[in-house]
Protein backbone atom coordinates (compact mmCIF):
# COMPACT_ATOMS: atom_id res chain seq x y z
CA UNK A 1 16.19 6.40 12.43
CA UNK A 2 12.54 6.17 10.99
CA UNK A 3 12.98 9.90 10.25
CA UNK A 4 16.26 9.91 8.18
CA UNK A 5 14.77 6.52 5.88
CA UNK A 6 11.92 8.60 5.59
CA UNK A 7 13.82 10.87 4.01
CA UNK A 8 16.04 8.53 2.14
CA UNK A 9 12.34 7.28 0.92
CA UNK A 10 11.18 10.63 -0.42
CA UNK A 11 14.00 11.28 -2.17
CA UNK A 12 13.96 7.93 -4.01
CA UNK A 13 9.80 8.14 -4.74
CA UNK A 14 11.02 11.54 -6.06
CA UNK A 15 13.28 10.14 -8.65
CA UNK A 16 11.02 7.46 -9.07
CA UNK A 17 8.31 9.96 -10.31
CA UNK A 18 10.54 11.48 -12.97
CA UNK A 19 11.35 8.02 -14.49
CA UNK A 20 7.57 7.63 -14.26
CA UNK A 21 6.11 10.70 -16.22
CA UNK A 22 8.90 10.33 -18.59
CA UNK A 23 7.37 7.25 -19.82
CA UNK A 24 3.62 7.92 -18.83
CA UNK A 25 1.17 8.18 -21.36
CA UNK A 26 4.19 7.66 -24.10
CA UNK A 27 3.06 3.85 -24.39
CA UNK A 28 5.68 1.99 -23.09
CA UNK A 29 6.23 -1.63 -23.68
CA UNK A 30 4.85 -4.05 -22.22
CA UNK A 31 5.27 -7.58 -20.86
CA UNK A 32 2.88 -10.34 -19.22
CA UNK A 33 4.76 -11.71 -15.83
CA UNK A 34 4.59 -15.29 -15.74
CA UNK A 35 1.72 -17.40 -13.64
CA UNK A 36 -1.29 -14.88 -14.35
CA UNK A 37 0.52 -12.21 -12.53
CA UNK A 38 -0.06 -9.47 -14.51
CA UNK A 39 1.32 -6.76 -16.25
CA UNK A 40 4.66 -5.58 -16.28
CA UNK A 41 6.18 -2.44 -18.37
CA UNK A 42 9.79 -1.35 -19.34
CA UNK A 43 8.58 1.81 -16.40
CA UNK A 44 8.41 -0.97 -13.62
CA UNK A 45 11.70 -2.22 -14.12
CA UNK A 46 13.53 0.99 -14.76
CA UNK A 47 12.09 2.65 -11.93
CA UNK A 48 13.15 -1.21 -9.95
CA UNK A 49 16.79 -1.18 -11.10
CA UNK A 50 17.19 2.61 -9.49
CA UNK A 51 15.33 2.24 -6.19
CA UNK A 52 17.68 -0.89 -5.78
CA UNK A 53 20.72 0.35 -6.70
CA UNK A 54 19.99 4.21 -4.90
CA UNK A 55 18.30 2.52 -1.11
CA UNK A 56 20.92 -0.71 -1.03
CA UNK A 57 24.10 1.55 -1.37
CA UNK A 58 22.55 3.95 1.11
CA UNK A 59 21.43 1.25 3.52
CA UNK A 60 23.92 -1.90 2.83
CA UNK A 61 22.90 -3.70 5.71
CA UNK A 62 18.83 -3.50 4.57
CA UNK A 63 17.10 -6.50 2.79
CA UNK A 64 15.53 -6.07 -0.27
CA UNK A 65 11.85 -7.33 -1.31
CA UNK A 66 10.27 -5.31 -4.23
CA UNK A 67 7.52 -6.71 -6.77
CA UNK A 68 9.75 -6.69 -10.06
CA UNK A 69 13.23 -8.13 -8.56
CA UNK A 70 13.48 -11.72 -7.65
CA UNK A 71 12.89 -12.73 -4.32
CA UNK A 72 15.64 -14.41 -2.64
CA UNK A 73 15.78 -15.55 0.60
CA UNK A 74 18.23 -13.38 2.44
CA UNK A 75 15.93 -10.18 3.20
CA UNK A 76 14.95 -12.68 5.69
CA UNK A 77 17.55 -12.44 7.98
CA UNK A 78 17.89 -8.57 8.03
CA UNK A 79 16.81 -6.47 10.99
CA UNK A 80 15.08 -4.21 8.56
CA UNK A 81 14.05 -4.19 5.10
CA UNK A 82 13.03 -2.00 2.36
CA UNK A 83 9.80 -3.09 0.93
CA UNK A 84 8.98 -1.53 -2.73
CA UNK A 85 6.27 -1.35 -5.22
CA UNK A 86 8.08 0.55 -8.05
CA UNK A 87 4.53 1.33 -9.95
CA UNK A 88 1.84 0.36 -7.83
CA UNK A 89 -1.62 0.11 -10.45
CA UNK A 90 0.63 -0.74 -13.83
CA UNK A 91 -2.62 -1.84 -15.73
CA UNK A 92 -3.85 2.23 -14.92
CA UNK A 93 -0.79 3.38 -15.89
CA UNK A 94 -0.44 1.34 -19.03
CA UNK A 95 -4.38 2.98 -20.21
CA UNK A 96 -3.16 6.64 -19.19
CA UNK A 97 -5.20 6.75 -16.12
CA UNK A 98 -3.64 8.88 -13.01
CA UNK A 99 -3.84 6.71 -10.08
CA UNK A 100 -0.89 5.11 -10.44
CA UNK A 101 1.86 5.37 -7.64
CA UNK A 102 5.08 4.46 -6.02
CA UNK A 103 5.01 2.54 -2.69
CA UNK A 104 7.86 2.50 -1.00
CA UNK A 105 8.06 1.71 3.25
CA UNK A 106 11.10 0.24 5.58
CA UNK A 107 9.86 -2.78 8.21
CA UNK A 108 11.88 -2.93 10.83
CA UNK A 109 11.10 -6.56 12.59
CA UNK A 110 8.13 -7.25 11.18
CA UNK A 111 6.49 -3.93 11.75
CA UNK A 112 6.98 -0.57 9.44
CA UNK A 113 8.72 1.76 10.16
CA UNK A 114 8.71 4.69 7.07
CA UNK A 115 6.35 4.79 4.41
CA UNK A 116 5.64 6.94 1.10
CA UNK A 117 3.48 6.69 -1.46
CA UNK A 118 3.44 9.09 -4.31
CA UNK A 119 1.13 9.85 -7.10
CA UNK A 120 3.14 11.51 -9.83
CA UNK A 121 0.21 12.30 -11.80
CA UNK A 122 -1.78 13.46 -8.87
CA UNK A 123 1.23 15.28 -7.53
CA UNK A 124 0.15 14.15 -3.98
CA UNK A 125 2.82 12.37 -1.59
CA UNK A 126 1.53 10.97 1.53
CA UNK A 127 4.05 10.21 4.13
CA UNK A 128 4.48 8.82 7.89
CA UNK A 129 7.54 7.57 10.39
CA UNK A 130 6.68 5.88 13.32
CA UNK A 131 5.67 8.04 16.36
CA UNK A 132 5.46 10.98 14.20
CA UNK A 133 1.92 10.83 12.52
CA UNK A 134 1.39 10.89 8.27
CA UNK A 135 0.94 13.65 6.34
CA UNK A 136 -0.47 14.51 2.74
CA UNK A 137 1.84 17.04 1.13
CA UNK A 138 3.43 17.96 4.34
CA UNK A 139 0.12 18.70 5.97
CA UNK A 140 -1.75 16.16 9.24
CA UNK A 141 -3.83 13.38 7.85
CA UNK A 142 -7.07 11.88 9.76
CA UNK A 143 -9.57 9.22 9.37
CA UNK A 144 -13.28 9.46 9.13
CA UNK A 145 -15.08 8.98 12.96
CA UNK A 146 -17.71 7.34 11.00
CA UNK A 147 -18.89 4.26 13.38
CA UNK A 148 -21.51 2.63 11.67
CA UNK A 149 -20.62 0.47 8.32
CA UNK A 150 -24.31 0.41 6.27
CA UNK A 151 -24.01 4.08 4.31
CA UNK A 152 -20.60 3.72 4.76
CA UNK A 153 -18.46 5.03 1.60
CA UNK A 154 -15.77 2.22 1.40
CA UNK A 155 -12.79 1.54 -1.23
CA UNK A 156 -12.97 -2.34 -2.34
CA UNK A 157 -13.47 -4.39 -5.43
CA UNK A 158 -16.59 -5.76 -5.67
CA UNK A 159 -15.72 -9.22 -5.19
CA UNK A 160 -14.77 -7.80 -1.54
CA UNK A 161 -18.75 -6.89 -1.04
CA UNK A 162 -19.94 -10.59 -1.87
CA UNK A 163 -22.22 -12.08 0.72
CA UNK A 164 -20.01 -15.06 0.81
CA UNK A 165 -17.19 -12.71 3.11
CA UNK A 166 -20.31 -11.55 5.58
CA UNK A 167 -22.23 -13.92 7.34
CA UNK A 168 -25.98 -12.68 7.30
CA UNK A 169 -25.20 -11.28 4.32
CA UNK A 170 -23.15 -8.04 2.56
CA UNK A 171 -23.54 -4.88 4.24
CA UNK A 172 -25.37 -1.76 2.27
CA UNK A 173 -22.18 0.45 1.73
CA UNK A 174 -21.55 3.08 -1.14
CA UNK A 175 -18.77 1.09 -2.80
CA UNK A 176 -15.59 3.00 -4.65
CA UNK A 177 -12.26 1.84 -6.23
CA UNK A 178 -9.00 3.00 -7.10
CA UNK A 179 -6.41 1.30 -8.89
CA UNK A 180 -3.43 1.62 -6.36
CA UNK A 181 -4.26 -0.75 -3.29
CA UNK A 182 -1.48 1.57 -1.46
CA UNK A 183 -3.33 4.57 -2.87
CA UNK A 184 -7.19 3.11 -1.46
CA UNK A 185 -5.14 2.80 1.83
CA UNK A 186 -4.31 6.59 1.93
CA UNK A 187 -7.63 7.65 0.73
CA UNK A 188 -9.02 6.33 3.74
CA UNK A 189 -6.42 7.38 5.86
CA UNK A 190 -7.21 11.07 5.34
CA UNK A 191 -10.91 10.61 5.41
CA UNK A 192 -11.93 10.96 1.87
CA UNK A 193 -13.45 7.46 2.23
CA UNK A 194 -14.59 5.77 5.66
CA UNK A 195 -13.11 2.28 5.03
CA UNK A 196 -10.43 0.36 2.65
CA UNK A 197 -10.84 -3.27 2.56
CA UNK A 198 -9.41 -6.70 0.57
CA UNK A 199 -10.17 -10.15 2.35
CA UNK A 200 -7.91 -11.66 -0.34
CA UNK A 201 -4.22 -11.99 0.28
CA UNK A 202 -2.16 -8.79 -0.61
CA UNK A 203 1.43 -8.79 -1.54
CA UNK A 204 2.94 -6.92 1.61
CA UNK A 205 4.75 -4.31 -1.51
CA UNK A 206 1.31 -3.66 -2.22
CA UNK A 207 0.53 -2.52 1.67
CA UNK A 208 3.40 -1.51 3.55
CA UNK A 209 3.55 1.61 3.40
CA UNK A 210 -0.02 2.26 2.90
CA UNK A 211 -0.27 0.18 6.71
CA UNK A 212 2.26 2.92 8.21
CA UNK A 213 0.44 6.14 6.95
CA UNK A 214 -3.08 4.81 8.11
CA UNK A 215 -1.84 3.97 11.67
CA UNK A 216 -0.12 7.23 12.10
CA UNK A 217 -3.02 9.25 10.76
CA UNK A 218 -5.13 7.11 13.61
CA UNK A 219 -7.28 4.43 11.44
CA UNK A 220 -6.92 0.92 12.75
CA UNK A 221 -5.39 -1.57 10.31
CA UNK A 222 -5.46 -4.87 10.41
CA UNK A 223 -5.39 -8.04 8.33
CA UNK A 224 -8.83 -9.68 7.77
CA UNK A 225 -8.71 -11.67 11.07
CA UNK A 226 -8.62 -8.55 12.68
CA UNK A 227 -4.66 -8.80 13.56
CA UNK A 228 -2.21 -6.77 13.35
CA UNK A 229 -0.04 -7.27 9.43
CA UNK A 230 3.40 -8.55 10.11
CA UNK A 231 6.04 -7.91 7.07
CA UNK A 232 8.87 -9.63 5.93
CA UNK A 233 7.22 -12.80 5.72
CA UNK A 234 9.07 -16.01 3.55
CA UNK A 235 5.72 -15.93 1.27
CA UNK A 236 5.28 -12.00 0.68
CA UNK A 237 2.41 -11.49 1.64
CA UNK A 238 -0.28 -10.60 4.45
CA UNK A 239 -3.82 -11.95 5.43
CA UNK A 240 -5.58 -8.66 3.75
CA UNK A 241 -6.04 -5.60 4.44
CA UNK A 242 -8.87 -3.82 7.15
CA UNK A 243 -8.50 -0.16 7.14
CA UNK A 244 -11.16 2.23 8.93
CA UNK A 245 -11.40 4.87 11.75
CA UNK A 246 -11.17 2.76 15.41
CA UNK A 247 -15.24 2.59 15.78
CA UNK A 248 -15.89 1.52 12.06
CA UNK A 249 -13.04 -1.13 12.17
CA UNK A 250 -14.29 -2.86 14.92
CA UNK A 251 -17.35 -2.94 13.47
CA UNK A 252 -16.45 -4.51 9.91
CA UNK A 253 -14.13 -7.21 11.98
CA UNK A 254 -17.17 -7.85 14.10
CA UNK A 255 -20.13 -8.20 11.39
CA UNK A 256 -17.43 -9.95 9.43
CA UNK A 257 -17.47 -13.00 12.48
CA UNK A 258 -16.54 -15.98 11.40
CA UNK A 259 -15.98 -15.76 8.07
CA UNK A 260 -12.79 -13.54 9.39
């Protein structure tokens, strides 16, 4: 089963992409979401309306929870349930900037199951199903065996680098940053970076499938407690986001103590 959504998954990030670049760089409209949450373009919800309608008449029986349809509350009876970013990084794709992507994963109880995220721009599609490791274009995927976090080369905002989140104070990292939360999770993933991390809340369309393809390429990932994310929740979202090779993870949880 986590194979065949897979490739349900593909094919829809696939025709997601084409709605994507057809509207990329063309400026597209453009609307504010309501409550400070951001930017929303005409992209977003075309690219929305098809994953719906193209995943829910393949897989009837699936919830739906996606960042541009509203929520309601029967995903949360479903045994599984297709989770969907349908342009994760909007504000880079409204200035023209590349690292933009689609997000799209399955959760099957709580835990996920299939996950892509593709970078039309980049042309890069990282993949994973449960039990059968991630990819990047069809080829393995590994963290970094870095184990010690100062020199570290870690994907955050800087807000995540404060010494109010690390008690004794910040840790002396080379800090980077990417648009795409789901695309910071793959980076790391395949090693180009040794760490990915947000303390803050994250929408769980925002790390789904970004979760799947880390674990199956053999990084821990966690929340910011240091617990495993579940998905589905009523409120959308998980306790951030911890991603590192097994020996550098423990250490961030650890040096992050109490303030975890």
């Amino acid at each position: 089963m986590p194979e065949a959504d897979l490739a349900l998954l593909l094919d829809a990030a696939r025709a997601a992409a084409g709605i994507g670049l057809r509207h990329f760089g063309r400026a597209p409209e453009v609307w504010d979401k309501p409550g400070g949450h951001g930017p929303v373009t005409e992209a977003d919800l075309e690219i929305d309306r098809m994953l719906r309608a193209e995943l829910t008449a393949a897989r009837p029986d699936y919830g739906w929870l996606s960042e541009e349809t509203p929520d309601t509350p029967d995903r949360l009876e479903a045994e599984r349930v297709f989770i969907v970013d349908p342009i994760d990084g909007t504000r880079a794709f409204i200035a023209g900037k590349k690292s933009w992507a689609h997000s799209l994963a399955v959760a099957e109880r709580g835990r996920v199951i299939a996950g892509i995220v593709l970078l039309p721009a980049h042309d890069r599609t990282y993949a994973a199903a449960a039990g059968r490791g991630a990819t990047r274009d069809g080829l393995p995927i590994a963290p970094t065996a870095r184990d010690g976090l100062d020199g570290a080369r870690v994907l955050a905002n800087g807000g995540q680098l404060s010494d109010a989140h690390w008690p004794g104070g910040a840790p002396s990292v080379e800090r980077h940053f990417r648009p795409s939360l789901a695309y910071r999770m793959c980076l790391a993933a395949e090693g180009r970076y040794d760490a990915m991390l947000t303390f803050r809340d994250a929408w769980e369309w925002d790390v789904a499938a970004g979760d799947l393809i880390a674990r199956e390429a053999g990084a821990a990932v966690t929340t910011r407690e240091g617990a495993p994310a579940i998905y589905n929740n009523p409120g959308a979202q998980v306790a951030g986001m911890v991603v590192a090779g097994p020996a550098l993870h423990a250490q961030i949880i650890a040096r992050r103590g109490s303030a975890g």
